[in-house]
N, C-alpha and C. Protein backbone atom coordinates (compact mmCIF):
# COMPACT_ATOMS: atom_id res chain seq x y z
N UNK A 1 97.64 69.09 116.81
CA UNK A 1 98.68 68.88 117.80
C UNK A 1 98.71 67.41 118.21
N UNK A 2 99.79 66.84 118.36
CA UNK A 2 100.14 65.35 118.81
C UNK A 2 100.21 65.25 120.20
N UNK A 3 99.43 64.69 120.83
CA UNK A 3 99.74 64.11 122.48
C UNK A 3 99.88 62.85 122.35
N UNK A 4 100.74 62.91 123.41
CA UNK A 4 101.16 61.64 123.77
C UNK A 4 100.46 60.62 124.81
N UNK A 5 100.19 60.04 125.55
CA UNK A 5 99.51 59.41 126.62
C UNK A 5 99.21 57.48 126.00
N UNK A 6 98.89 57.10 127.25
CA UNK A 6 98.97 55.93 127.50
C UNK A 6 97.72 55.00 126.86
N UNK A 7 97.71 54.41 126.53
CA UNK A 7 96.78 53.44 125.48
C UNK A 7 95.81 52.91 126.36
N UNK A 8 94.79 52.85 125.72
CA UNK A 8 93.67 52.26 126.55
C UNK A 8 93.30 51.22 125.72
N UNK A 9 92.16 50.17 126.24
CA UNK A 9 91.61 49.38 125.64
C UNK A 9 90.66 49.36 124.25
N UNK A 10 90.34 50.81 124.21
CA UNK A 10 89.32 51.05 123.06
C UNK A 10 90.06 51.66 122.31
N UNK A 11 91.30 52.09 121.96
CA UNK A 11 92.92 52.35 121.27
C UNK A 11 92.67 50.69 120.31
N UNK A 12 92.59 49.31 120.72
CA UNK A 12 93.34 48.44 120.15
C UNK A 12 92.87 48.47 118.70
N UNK A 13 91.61 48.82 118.47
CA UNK A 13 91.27 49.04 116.62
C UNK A 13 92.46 49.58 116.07
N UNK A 14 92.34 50.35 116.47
CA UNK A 14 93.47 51.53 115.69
C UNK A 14 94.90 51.45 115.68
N UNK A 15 95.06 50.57 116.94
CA UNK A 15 96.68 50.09 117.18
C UNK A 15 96.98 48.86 115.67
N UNK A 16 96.07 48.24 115.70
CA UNK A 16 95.73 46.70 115.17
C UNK A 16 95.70 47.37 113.32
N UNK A 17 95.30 48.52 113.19
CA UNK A 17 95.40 48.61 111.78
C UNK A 17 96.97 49.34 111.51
N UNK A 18 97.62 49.80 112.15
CA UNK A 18 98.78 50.23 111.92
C UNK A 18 99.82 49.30 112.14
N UNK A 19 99.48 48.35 113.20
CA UNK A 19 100.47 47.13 113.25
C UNK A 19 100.27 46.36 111.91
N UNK A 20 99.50 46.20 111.85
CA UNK A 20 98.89 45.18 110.20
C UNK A 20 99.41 45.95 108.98
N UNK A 21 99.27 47.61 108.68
CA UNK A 21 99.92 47.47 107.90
C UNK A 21 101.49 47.72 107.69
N UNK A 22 102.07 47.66 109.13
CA UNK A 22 103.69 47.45 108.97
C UNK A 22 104.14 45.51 108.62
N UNK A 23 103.31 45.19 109.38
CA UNK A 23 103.47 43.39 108.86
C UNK A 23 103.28 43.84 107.46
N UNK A 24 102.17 43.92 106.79
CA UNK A 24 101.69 44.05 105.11
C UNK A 24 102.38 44.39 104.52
N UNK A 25 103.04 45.60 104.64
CA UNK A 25 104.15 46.13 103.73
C UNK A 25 105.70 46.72 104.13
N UNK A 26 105.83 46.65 105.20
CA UNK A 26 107.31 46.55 105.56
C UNK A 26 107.98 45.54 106.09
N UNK A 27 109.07 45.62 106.41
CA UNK A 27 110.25 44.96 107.22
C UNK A 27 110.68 45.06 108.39
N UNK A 28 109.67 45.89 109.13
CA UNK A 28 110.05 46.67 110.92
C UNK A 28 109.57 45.35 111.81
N UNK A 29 108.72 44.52 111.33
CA UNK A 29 108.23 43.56 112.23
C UNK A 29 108.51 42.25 110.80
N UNK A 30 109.04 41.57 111.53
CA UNK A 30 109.14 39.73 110.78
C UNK A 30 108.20 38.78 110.71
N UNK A 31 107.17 39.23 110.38
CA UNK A 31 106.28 38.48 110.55
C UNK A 31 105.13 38.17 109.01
N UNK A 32 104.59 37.52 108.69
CA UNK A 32 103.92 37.32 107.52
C UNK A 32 102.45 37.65 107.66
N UNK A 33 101.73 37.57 108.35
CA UNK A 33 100.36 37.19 108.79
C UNK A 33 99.99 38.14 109.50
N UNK A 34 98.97 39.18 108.91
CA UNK A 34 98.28 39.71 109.97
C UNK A 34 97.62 39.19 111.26
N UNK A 35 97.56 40.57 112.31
CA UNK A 35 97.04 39.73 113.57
C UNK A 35 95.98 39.77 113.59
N UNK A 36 95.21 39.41 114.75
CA UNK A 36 93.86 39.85 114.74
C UNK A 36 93.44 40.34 115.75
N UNK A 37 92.46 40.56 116.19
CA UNK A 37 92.00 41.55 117.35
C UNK A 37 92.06 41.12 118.76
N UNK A 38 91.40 39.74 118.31
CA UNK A 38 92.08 38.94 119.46
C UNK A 38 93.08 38.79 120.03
N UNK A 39 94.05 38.51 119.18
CA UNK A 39 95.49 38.46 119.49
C UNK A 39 96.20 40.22 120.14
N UNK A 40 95.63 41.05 118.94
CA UNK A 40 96.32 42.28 119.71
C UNK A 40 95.49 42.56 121.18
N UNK A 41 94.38 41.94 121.80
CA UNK A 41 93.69 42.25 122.89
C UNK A 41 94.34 41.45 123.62
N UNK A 42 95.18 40.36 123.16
CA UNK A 42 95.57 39.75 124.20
C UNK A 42 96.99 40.30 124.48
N UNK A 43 97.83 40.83 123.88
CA UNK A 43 99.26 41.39 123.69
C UNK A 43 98.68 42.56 124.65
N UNK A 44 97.53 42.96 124.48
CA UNK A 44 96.98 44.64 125.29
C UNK A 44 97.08 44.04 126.69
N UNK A 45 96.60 43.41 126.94
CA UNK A 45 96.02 42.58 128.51
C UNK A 45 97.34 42.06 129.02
N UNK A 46 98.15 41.35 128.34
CA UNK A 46 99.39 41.09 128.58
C UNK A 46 100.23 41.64 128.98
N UNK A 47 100.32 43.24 128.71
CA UNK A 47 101.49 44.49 129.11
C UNK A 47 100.45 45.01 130.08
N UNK A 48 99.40 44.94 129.99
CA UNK A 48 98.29 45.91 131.29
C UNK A 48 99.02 44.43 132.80
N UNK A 49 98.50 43.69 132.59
CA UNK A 49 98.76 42.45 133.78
C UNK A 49 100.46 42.75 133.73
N UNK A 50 101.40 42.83 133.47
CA UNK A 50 102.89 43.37 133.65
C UNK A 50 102.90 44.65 134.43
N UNK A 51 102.71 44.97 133.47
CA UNK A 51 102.95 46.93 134.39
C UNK A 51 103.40 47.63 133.21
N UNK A 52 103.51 46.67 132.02
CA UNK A 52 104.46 47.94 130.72
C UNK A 52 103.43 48.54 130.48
N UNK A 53 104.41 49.48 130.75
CA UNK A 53 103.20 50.97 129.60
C UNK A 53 103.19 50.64 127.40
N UNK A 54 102.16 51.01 127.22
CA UNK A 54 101.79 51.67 125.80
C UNK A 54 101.91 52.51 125.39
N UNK A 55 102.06 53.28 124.84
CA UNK A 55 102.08 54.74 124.75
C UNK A 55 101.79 54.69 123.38
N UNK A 56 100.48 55.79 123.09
CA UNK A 56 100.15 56.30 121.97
C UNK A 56 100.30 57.79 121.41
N UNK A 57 100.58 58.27 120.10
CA UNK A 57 100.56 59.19 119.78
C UNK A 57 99.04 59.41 118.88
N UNK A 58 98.53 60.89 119.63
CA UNK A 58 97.30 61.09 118.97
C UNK A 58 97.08 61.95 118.66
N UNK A 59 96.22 62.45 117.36
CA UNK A 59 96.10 63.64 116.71
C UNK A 59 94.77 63.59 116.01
N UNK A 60 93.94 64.91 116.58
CA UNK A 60 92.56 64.61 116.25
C UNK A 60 92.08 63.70 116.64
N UNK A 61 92.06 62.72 117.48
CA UNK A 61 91.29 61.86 117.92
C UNK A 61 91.71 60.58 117.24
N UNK A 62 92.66 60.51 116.35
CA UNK A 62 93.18 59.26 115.50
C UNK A 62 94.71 58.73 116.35
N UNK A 63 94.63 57.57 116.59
CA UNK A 63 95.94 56.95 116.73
C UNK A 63 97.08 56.97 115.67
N UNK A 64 98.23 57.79 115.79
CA UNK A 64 99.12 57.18 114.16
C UNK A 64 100.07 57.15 114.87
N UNK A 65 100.41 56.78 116.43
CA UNK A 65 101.40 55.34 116.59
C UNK A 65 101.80 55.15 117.65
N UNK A 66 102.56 54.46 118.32
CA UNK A 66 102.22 53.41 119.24
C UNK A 66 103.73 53.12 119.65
N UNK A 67 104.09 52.86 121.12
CA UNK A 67 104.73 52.04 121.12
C UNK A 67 105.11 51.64 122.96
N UNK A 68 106.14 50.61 123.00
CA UNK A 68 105.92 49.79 124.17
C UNK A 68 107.57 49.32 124.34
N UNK A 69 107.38 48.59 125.66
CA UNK A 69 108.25 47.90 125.40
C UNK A 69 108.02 46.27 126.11
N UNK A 70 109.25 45.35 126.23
CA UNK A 70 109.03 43.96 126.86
C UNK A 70 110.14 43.49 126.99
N UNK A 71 109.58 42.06 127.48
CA UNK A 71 111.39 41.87 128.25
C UNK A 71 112.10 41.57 127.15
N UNK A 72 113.43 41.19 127.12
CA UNK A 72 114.48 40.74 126.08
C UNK A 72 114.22 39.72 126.14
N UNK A 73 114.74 39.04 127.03
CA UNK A 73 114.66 37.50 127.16
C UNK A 73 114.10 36.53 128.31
N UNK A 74 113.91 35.58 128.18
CA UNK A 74 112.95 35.07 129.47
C UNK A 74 113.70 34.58 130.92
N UNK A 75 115.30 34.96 130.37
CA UNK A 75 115.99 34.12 131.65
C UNK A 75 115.93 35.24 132.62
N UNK A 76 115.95 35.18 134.38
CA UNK A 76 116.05 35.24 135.36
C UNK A 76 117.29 37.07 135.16
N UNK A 77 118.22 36.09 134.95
CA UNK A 77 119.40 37.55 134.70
C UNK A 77 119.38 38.82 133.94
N UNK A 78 118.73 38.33 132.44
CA UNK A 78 118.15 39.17 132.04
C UNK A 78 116.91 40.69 132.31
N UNK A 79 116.56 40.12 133.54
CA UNK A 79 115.86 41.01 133.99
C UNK A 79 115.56 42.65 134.12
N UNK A 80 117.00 43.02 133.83
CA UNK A 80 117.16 44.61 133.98
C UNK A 80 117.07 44.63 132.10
N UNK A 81 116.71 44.30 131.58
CA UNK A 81 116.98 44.56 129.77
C UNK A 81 115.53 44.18 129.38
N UNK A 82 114.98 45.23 128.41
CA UNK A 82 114.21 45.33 127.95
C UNK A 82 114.53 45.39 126.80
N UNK A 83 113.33 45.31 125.50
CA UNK A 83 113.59 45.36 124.31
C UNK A 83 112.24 46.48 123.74
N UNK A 84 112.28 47.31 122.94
CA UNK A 84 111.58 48.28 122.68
C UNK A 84 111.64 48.10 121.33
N UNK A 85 109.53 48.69 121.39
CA UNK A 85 108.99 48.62 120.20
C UNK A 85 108.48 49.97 119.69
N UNK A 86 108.76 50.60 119.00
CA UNK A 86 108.08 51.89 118.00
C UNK A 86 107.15 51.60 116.82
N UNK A 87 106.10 52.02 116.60
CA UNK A 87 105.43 52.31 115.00
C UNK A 87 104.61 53.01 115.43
N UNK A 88 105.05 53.43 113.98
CA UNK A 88 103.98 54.62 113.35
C UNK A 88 103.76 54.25 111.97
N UNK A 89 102.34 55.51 111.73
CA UNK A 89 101.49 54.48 110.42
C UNK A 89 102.04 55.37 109.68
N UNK A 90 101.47 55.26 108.19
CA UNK A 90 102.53 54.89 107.73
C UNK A 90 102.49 56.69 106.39
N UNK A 91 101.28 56.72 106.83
CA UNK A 91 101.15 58.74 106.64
C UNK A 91 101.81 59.00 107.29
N UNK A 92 102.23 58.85 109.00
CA UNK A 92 102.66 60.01 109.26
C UNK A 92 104.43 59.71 109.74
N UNK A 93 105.05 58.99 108.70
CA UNK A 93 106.54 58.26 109.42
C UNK A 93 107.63 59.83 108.44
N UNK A 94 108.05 59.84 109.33
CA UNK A 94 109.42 60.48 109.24
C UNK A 94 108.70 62.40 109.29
N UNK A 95 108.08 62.46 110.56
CA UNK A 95 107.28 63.82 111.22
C UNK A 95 107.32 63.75 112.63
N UNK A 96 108.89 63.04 113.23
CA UNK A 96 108.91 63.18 114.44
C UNK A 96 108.17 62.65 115.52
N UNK A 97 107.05 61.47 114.82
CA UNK A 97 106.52 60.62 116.05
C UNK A 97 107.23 59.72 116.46
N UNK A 98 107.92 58.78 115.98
CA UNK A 98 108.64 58.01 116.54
C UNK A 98 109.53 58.78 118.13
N UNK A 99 110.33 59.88 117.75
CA UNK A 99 111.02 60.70 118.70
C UNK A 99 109.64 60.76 119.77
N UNK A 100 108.83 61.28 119.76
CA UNK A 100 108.08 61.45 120.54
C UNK A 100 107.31 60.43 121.27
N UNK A 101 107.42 59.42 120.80
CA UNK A 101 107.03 57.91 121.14
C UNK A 101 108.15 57.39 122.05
N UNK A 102 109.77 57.66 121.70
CA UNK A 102 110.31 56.88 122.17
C UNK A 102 111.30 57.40 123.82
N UNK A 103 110.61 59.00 123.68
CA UNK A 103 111.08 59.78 124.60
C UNK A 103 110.30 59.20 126.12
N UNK A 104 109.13 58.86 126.30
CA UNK A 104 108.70 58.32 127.53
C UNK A 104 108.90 56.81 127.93
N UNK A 105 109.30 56.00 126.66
CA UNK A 105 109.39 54.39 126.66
C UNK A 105 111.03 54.61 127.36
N UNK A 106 111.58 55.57 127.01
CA UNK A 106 112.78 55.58 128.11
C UNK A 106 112.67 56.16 129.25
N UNK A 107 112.03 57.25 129.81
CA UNK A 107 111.42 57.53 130.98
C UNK A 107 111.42 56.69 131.82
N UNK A 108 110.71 55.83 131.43
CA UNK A 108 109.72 54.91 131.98
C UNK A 108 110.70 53.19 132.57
N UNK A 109 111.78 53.57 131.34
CA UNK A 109 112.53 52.25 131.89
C UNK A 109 113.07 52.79 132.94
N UNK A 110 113.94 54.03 133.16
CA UNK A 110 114.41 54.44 133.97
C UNK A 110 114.12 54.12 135.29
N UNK A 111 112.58 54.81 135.36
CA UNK A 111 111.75 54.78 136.60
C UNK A 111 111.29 53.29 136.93
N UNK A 112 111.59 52.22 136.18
CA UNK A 112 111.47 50.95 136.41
C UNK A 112 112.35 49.96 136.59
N UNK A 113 114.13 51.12 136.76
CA UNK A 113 114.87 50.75 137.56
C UNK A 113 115.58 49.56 136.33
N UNK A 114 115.36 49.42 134.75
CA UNK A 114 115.70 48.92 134.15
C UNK A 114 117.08 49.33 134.03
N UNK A 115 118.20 48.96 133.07
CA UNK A 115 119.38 48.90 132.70
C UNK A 115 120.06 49.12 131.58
N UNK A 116 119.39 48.38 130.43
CA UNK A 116 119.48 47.89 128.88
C UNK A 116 118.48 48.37 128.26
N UNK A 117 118.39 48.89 127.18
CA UNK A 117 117.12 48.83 125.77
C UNK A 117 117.76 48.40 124.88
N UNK A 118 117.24 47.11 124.35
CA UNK A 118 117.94 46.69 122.99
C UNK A 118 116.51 46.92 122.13
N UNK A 119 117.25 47.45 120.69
CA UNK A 119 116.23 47.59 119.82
C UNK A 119 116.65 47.14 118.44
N UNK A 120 115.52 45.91 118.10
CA UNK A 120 116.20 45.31 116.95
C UNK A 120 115.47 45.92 115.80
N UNK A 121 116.10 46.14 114.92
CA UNK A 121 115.82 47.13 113.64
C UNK A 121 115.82 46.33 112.19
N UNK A 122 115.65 46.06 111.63
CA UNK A 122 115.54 45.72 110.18
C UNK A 122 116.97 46.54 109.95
N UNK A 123 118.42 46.09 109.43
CA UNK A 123 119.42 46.99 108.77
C UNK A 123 118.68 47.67 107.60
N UNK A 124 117.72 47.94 106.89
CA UNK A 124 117.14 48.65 105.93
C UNK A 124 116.70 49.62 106.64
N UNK A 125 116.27 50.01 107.81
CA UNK A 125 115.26 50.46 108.22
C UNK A 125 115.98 52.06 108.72
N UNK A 126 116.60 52.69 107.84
CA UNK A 126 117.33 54.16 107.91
C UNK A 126 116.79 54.57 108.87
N UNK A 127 115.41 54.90 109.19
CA UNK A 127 114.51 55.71 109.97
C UNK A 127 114.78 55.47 111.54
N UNK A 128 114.45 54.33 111.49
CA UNK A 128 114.17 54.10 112.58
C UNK A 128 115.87 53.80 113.18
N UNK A 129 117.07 53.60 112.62
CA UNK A 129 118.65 52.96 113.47
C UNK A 129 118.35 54.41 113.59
N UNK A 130 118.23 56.43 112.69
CA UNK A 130 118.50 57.01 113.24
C UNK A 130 117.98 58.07 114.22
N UNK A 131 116.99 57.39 114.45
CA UNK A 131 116.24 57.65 115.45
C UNK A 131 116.55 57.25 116.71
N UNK A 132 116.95 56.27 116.90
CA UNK A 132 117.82 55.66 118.03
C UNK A 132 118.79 55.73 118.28
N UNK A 133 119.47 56.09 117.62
CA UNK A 133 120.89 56.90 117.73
C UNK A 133 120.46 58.09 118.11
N UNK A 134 119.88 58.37 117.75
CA UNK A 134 120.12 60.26 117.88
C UNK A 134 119.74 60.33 119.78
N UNK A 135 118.99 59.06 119.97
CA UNK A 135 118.64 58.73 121.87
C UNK A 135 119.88 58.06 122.04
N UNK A 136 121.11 58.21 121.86
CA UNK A 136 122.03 57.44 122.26
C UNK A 136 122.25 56.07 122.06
N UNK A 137 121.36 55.33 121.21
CA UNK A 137 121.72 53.82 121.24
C UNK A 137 122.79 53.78 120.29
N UNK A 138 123.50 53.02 120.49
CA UNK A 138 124.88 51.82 119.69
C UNK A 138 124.58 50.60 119.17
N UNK A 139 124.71 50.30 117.77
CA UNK A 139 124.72 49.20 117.56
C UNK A 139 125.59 48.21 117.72
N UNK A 140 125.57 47.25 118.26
CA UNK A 140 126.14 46.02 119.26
C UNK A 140 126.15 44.81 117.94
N UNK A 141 125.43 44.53 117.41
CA UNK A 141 125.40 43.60 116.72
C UNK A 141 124.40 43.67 115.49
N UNK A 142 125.19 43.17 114.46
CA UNK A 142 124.22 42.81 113.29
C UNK A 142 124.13 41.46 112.47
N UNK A 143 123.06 41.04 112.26
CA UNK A 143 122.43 39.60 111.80
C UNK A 143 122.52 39.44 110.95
N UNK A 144 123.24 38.80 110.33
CA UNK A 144 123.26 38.92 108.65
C UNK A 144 122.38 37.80 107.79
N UNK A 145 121.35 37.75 107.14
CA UNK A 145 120.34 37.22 106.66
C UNK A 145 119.83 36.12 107.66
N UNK A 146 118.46 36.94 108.67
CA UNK A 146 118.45 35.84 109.54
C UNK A 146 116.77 36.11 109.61
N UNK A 147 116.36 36.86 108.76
CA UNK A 147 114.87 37.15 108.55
C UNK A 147 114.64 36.40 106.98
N UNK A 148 113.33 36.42 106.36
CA UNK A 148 112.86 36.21 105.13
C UNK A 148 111.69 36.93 104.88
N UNK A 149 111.53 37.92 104.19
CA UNK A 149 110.11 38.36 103.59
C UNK A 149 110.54 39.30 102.13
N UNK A 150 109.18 39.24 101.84
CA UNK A 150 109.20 39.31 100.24
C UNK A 150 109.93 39.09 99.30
N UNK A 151 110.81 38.02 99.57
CA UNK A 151 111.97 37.64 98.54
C UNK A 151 112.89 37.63 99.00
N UNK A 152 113.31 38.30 99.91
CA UNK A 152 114.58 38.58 99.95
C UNK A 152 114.80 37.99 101.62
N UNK A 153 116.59 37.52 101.77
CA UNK A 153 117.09 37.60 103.18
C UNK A 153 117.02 38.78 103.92
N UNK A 154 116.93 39.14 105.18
CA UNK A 154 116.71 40.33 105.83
C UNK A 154 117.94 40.13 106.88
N UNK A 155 118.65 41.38 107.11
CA UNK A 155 119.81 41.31 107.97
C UNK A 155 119.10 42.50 109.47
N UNK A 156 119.37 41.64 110.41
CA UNK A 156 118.68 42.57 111.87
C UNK A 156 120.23 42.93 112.49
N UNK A 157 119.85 44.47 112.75
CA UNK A 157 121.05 44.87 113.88
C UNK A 157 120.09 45.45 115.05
N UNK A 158 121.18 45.03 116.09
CA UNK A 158 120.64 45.12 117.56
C UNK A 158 121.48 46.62 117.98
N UNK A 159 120.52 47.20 118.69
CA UNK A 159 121.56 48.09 119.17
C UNK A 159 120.85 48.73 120.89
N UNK A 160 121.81 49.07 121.67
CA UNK A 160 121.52 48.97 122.75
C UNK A 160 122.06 50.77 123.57
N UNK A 161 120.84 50.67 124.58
CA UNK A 161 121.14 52.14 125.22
C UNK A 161 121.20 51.55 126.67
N UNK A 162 122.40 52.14 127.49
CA UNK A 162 122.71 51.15 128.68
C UNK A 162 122.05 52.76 129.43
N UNK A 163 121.44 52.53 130.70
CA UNK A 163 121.14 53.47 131.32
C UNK A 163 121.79 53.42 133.21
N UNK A 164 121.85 54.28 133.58
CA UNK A 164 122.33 54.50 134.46
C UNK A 164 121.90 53.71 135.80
N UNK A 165 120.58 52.72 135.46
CA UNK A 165 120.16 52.13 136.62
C UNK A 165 120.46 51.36 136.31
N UNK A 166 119.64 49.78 137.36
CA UNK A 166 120.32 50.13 138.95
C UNK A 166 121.42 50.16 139.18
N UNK A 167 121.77 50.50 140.18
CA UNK A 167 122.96 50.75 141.41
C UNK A 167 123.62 49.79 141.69
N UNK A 168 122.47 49.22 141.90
CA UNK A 168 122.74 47.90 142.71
C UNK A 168 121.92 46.64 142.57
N UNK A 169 121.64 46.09 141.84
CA UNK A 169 120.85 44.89 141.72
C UNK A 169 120.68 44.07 142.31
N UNK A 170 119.24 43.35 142.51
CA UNK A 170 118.77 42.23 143.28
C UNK A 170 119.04 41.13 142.38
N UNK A 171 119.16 40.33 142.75
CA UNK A 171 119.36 38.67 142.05
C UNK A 171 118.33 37.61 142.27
N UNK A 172 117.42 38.31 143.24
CA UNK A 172 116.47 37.44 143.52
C UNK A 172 114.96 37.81 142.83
């Protein structure tokens, strides 16, 4: 059985080998270079000192996936928009963790009075645009060769779930 719950510090092994091998062999993250432990301890410490939640999916005592979210962008206005992250490894993708991953990362914006989820996707990435659709997101925009890995240009579409908060926003 898969539970869901919130990531702890002794999680980051296990987070750190499933992030590594979506860098290694996919297109869900743009990046070339695995991380390292350090780095994912500091990305851990970074959302703990915020307030974002983690959220892991676990089965048997094994992590197979993960996800979070963070801000969009660093300006002031932006504030109500978040940008959300999903993975799962890579046994267990397309068995309904993602859905189950991404069902409390919206919860959670809600209750944090957020606005926006933009989620940028690899346009290859079937799985995951319909997975987010099926939570109501729209795609808003798509990038047309604005990534590079393994040869090839990579095209990113953004797509966004507007939520019913706030009411009324602070500006300050």
């Amino acid at each position: 059985m898969v539970t869901i719950r919130l990531a702890n510090e002794n999680d980051l092994p296990q987070l750190l080998i499933i992030y590594n091998d979506i860098i290694i062999n996919t297109t869900a993250v743009y990046q070339y270079e695995p991380h390292t432990f350090e780095m994912r301890k500091a990305w851990y410490d970074s959302k703990v000192k915020d307030g974002i939640p983690v959220f892991v999916a676990e089965e048997n005592n094994v992590i197979i996936g993960f996800s979070t979210f963070g801000p969009f962008r660093a300006w002031q206005a932006y504030k109500y928009t978040i940008e959300n992250s999903v993975y799962v490894a890579a046994t267990q993708r397309c068995k309904g963790i993602g859905r189950l991953l991404l069902e409390p990362l919206i919860k959670t914006a809600k209750e944090k009075n957020m606005h926006a989820i933009i989620a940028g996707i690899d346009a290859t990435n079937e799985a995951s645009l319909k997975l987010h659709t099926s939570f109501g997101f729209e795609e808003v925009a798509h990038f047309k060769q604005v990534g590079y890995k393994f040869g090839r240009w990579l095209d990113l579409k953004f797509l966004e779930l507007i939520l019913e908060t706030p009411q009324h926003p602070n500006e300050l």
